[in-house]
C-alpha atoms as a PDB file:
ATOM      1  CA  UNK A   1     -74.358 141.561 115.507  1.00  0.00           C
ATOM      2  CA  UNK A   2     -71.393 140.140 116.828  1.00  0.00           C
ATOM      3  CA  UNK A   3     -69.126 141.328 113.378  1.00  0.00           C
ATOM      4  CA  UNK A   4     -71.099 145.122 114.053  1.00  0.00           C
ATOM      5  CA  UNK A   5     -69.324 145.384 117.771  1.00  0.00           C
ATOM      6  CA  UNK A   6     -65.891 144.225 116.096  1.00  0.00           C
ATOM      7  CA  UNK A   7     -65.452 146.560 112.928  1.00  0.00           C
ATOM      8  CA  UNK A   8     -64.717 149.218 114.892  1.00  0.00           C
ATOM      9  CA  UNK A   9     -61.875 147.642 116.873  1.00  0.00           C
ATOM     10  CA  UNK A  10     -60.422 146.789 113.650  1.00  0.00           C
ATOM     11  CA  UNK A  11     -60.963 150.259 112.102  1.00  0.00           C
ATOM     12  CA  UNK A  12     -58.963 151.894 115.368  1.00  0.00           C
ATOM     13  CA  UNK A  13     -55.731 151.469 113.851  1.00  0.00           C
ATOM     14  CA  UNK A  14     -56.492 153.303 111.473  1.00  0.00           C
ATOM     15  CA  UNK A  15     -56.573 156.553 114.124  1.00  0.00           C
ATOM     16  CA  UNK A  16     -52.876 157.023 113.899  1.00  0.00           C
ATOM     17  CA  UNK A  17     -53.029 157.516 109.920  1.00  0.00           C
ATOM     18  CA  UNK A  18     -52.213 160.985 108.814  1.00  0.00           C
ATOM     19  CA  UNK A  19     -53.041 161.932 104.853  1.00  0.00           C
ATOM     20  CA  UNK A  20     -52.069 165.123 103.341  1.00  0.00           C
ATOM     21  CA  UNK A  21     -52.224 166.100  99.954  1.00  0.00           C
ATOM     22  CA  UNK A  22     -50.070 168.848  98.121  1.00  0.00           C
ATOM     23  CA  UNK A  23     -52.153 169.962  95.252  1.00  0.00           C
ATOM     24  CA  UNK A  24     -48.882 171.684  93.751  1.00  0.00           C
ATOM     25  CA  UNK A  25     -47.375 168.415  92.697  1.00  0.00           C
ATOM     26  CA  UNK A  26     -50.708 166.452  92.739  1.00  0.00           C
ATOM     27  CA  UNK A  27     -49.437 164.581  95.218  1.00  0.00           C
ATOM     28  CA  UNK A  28     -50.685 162.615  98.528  1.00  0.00           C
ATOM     29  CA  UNK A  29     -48.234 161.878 101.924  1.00  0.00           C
ATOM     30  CA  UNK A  30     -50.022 159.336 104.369  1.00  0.00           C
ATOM     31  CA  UNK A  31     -48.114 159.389 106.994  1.00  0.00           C
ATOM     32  CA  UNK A  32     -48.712 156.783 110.649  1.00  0.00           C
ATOM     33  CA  UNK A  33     -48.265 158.243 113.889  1.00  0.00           C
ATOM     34  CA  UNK A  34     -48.577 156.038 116.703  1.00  0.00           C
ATOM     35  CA  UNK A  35     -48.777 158.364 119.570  1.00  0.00           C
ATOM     36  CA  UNK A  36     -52.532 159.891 117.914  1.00  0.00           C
ATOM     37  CA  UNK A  37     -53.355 155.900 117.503  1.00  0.00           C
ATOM     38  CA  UNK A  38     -51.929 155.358 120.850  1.00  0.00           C
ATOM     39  CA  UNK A  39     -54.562 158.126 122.158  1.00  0.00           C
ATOM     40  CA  UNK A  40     -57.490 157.119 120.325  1.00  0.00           C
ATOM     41  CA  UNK A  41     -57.154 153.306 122.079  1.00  0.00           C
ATOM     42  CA  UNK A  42     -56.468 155.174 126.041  1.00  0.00           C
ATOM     43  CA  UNK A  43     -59.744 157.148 125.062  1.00  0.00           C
ATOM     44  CA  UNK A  44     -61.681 153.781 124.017  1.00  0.00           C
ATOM     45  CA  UNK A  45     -60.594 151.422 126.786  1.00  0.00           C
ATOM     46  CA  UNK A  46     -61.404 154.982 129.322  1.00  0.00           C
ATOM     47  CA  UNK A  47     -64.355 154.882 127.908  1.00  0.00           C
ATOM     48  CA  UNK A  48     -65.033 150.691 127.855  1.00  0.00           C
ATOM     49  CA  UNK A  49     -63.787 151.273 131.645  1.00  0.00           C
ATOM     50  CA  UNK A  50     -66.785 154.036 132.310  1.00  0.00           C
ATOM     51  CA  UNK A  51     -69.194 151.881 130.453  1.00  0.00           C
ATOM     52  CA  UNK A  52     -68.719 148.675 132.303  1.00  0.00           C
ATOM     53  CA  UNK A  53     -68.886 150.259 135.047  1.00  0.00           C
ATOM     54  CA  UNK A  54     -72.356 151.806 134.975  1.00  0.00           C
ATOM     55  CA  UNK A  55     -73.414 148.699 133.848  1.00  0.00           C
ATOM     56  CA  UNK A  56     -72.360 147.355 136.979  1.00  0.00           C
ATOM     57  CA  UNK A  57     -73.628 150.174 139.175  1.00  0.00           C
ATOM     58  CA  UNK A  58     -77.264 149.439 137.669  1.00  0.00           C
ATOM     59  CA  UNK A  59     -76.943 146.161 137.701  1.00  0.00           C
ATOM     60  CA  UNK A  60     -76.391 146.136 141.669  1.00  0.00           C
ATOM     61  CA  UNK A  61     -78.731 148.806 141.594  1.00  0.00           C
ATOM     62  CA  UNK A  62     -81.896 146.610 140.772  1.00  0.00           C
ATOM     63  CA  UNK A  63     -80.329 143.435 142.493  1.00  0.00           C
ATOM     64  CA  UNK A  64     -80.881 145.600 145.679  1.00  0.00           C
ATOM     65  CA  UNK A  65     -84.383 146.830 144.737  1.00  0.00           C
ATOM     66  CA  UNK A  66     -85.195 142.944 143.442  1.00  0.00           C
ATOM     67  CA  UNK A  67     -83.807 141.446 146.858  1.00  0.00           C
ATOM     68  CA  UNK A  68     -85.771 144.029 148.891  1.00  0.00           C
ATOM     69  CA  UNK A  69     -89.260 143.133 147.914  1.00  0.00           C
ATOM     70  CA  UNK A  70     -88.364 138.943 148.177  1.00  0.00           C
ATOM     71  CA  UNK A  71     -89.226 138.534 151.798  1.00  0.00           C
ATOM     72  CA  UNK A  72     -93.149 140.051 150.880  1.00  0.00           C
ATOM     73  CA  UNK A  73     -95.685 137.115 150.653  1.00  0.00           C
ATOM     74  CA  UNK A  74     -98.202 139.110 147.607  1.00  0.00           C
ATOM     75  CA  UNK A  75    -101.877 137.177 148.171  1.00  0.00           C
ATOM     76  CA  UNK A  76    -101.987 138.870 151.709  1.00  0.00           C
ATOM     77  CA  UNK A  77    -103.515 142.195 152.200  1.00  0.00           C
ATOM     78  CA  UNK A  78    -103.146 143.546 155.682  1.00  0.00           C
ATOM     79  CA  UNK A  79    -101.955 140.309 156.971  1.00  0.00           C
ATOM     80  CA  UNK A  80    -105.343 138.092 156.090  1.00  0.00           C
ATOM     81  CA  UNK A  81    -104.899 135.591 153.664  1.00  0.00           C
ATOM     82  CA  UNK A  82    -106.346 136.428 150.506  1.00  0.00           C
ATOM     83  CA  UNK A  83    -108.349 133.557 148.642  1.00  0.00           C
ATOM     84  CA  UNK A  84    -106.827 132.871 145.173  1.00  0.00           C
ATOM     85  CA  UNK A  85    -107.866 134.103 142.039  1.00  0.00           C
ATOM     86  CA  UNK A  86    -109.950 131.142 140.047  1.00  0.00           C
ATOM     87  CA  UNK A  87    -110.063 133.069 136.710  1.00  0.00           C
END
């Protein structure tokens, strides 16, 4: 799992490469330009940056709803003691 979220780190490099091919001369120019690799990596870490924070977001999210219900005691039913359950 851990080598599945790291391939494509390693494969963003190759963003900036640049093939063409001139069938005329049977020939192929690859060509690396760093402002297109440059771009791809401000569009990944944008998009790392929108990620993490939704995560965040939901995670406060349901830390709020969690914290809200804490305070309610659950074996009382209109404030009488319930007897437990001997099942």
């Amino acid at each position: 799992m851990r080598i599945a979220s790291i391939v494509p780190f390693l494969l963003l490099p190759l963003a900036g490469c640049q093939a063409e091919q001139d069938p005329t001369n049977n020939q192929v120019t690859v060509q690396y330009n760093a402002e297109v690799a440059e771009n791809a990596l401000e569009d990944v870490a944008n998009e790392a940056t929108r990620i993490g924070g939704t995560i965040v977001n939901d995670v406060q999210r349901e830390g709020d709803r969690a914290g809200a219900g804490a305070g309610t005691d659950s074996n009382r039913v209109d404030g009488q003691e319930q007897p437990a359950n001997a099942n």
